[in-house]
C-alpha atoms as a PDB file:
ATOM      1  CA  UNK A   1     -16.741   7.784  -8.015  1.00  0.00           C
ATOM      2  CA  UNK A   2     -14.446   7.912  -5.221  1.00  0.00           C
ATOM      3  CA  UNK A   3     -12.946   4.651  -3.181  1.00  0.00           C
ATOM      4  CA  UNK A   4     -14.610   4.354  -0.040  1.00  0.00           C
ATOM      5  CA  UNK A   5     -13.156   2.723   3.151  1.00  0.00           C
ATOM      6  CA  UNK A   6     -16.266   0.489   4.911  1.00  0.00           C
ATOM      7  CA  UNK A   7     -19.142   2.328   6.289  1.00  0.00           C
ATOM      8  CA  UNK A   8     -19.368   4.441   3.233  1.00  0.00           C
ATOM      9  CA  UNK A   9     -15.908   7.120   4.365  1.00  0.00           C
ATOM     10  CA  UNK A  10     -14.117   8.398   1.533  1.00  0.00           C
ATOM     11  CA  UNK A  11     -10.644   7.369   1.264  1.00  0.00           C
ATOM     12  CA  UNK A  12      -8.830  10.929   1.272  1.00  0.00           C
ATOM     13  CA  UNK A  13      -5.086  10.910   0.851  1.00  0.00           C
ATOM     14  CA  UNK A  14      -5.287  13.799   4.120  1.00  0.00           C
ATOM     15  CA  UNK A  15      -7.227  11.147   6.014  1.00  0.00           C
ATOM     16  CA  UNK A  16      -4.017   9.733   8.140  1.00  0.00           C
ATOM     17  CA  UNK A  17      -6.230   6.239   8.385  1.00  0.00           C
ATOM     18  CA  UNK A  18      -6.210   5.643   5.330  1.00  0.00           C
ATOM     19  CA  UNK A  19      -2.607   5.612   4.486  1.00  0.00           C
ATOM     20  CA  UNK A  20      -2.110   3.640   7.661  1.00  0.00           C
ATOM     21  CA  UNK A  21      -4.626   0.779   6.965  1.00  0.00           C
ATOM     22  CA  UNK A  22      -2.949   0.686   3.204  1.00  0.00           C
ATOM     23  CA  UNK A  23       0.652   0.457   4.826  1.00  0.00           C
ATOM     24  CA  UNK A  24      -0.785  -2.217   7.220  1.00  0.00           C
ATOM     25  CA  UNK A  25      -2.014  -3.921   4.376  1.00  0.00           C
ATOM     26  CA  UNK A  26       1.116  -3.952   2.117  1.00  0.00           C
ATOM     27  CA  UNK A  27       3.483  -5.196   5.624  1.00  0.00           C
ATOM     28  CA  UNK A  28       2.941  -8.813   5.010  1.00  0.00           C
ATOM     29  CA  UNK A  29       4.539 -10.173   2.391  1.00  0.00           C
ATOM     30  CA  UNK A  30       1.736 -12.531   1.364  1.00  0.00           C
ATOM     31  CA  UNK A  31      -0.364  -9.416   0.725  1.00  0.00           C
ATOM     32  CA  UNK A  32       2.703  -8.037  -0.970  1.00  0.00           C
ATOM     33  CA  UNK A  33       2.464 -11.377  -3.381  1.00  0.00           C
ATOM     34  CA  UNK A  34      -1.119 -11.481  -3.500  1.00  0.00           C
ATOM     35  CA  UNK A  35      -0.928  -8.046  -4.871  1.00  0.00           C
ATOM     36  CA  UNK A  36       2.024  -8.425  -7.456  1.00  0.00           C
ATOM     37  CA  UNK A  37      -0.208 -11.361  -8.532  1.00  0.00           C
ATOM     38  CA  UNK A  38      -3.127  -9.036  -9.288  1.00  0.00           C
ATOM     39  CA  UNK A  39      -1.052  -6.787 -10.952  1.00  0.00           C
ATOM     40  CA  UNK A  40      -1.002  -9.186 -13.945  1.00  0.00           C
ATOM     41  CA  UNK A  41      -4.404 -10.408 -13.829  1.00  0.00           C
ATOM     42  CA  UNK A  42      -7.643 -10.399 -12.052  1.00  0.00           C
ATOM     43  CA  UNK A  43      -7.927 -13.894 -10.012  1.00  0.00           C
ATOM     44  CA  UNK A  44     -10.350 -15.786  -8.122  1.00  0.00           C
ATOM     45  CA  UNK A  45      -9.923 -16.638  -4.292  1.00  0.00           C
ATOM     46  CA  UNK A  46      -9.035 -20.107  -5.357  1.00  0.00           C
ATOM     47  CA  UNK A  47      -6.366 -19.407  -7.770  1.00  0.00           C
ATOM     48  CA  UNK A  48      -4.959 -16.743  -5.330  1.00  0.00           C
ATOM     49  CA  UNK A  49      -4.758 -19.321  -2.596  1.00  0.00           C
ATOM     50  CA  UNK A  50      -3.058 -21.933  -4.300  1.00  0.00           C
ATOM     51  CA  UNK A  51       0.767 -21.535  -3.747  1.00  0.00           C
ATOM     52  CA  UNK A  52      -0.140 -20.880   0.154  1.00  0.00           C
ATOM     53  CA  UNK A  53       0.182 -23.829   2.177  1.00  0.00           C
ATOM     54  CA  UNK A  54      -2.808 -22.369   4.327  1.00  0.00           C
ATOM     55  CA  UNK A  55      -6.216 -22.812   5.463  1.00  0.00           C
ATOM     56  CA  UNK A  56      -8.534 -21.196   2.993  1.00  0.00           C
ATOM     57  CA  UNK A  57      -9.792 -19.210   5.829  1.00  0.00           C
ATOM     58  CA  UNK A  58      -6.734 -17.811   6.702  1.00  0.00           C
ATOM     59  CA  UNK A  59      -6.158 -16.429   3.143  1.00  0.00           C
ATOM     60  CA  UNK A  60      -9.471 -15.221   3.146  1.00  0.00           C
ATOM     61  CA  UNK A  61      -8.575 -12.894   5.727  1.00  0.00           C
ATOM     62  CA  UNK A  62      -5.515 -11.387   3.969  1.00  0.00           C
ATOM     63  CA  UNK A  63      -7.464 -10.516   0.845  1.00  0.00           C
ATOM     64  CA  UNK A  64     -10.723  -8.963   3.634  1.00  0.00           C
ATOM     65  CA  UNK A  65      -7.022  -6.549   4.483  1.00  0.00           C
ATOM     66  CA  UNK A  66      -6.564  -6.446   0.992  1.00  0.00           C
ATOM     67  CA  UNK A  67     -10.097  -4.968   0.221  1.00  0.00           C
ATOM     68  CA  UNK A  68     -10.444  -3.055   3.781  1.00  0.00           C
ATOM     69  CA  UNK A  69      -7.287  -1.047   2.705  1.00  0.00           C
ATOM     70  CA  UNK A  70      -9.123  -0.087  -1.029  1.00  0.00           C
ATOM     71  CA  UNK A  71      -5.776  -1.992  -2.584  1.00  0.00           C
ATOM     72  CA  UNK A  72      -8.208  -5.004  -4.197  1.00  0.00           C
ATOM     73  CA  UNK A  73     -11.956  -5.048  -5.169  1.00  0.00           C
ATOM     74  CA  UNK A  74     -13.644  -8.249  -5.540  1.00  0.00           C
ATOM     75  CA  UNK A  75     -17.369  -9.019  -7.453  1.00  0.00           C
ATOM     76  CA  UNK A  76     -18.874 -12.532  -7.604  1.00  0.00           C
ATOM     77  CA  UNK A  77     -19.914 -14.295 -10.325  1.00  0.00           C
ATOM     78  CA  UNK A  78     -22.058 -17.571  -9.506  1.00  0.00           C
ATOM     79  CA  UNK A  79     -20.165 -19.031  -6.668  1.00  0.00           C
ATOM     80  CA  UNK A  80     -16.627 -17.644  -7.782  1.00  0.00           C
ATOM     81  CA  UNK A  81     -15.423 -14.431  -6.208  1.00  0.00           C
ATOM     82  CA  UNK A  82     -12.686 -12.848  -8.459  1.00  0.00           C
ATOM     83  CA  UNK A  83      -9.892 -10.127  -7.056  1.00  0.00           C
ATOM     84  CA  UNK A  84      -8.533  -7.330  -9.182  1.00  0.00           C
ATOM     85  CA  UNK A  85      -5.894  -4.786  -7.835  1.00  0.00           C
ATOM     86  CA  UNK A  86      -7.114  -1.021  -7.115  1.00  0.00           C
ATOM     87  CA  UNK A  87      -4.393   0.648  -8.295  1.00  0.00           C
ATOM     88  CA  UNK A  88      -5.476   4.308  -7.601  1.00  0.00           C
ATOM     89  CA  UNK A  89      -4.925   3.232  -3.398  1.00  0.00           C
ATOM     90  CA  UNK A  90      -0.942   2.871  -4.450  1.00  0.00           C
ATOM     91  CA  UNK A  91      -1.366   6.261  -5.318  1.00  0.00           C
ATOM     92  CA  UNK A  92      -1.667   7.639  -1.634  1.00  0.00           C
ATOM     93  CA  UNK A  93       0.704   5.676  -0.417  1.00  0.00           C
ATOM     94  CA  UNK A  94       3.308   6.579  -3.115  1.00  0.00           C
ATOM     95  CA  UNK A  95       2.148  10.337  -2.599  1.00  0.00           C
ATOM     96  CA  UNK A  96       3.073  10.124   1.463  1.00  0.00           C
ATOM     97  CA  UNK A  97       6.104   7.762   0.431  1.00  0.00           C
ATOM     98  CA  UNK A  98       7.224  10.888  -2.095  1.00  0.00           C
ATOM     99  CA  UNK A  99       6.445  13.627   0.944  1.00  0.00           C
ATOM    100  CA  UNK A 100       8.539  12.013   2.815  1.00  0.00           C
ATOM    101  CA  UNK A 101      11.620  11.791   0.717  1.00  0.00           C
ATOM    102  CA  UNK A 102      11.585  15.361  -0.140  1.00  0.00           C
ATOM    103  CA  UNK A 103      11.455  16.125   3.630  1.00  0.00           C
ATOM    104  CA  UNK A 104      14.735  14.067   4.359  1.00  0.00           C
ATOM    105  CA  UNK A 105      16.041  14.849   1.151  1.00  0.00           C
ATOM    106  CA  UNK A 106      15.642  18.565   2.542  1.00  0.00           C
ATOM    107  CA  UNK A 107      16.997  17.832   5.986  1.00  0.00           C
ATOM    108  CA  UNK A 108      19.958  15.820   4.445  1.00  0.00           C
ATOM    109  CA  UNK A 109      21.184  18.987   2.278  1.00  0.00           C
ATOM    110  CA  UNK A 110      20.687  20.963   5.070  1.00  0.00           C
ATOM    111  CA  UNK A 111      22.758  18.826   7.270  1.00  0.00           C
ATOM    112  CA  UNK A 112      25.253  18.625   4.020  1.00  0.00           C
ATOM    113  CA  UNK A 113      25.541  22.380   3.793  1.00  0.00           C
ATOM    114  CA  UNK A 114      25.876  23.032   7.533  1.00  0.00           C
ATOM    115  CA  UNK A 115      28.990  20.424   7.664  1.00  0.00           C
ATOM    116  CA  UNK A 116      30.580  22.310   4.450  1.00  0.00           C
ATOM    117  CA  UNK A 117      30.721  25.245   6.387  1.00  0.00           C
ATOM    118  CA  UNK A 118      32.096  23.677   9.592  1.00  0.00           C
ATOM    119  CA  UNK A 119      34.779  22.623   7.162  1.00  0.00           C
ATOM    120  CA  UNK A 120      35.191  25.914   5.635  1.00  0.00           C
ATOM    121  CA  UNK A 121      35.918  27.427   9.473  1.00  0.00           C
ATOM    122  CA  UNK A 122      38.120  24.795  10.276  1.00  0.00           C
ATOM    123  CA  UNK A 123      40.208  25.331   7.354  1.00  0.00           C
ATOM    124  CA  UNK A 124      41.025  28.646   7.977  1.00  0.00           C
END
């Protein structure tokens, strides 16, 4: 099954959206926390919202980011709503995070083998 951003749109790593509403996501650093939290165990809202000294509400809208973005999913047991992490959402942003790096990595040699040569002239 593939992850689906709200109103049923796949989430396509060449869908520019979707790496920007992950990104958004992971720039607070409570999300950032909430996450690394996740990554050890799945969590209810309450147990996420403990070390926080903030309105329940409040949280609650980090982890509605934290869905929105595909990074968490949440199901509801009884009254409890429990948060895992969506691991597979990293993915696209490590894939853009990777593009990138080879691009400047690129550029840099570039840059590095045009200087060597301005060297090379002046030398002579």
């Amino acid at each position: 099954m593939t992850p689906q951003a709200a109103g049923g749109v796949p989430r396509h790593a060449s869908n520019p959206a979707v790496v920007d509403q992950i990104f958004r996501a992971l720039s607070d650093p409570t999300r950032r926390n909430v996450l690394e939290r996740l990554s050890a165990r799945p969590s209810s809202v309450s147990e996420l919202a403990a070390p926080y000294g903030m309105a329940l509400p409040s949280f609650v809208e980090h982890l509605k980011v934290l869905e929105g973005s595909g990074l968490v999913r949440s199901h509801k047991t009884g009254r409890v709503r429990t948060y895992e992490l969506a691991p597979e959402q990293l993915k696209l942003a490590e894939d853009w995070l990777g593009r990138q790096r080879k691009l400047w990595e690129r550029r840099l040699d570039q840059l590095d083998d045009y200087l060597l040569q301005l060297k090379e002239k002046e030398s002579k």
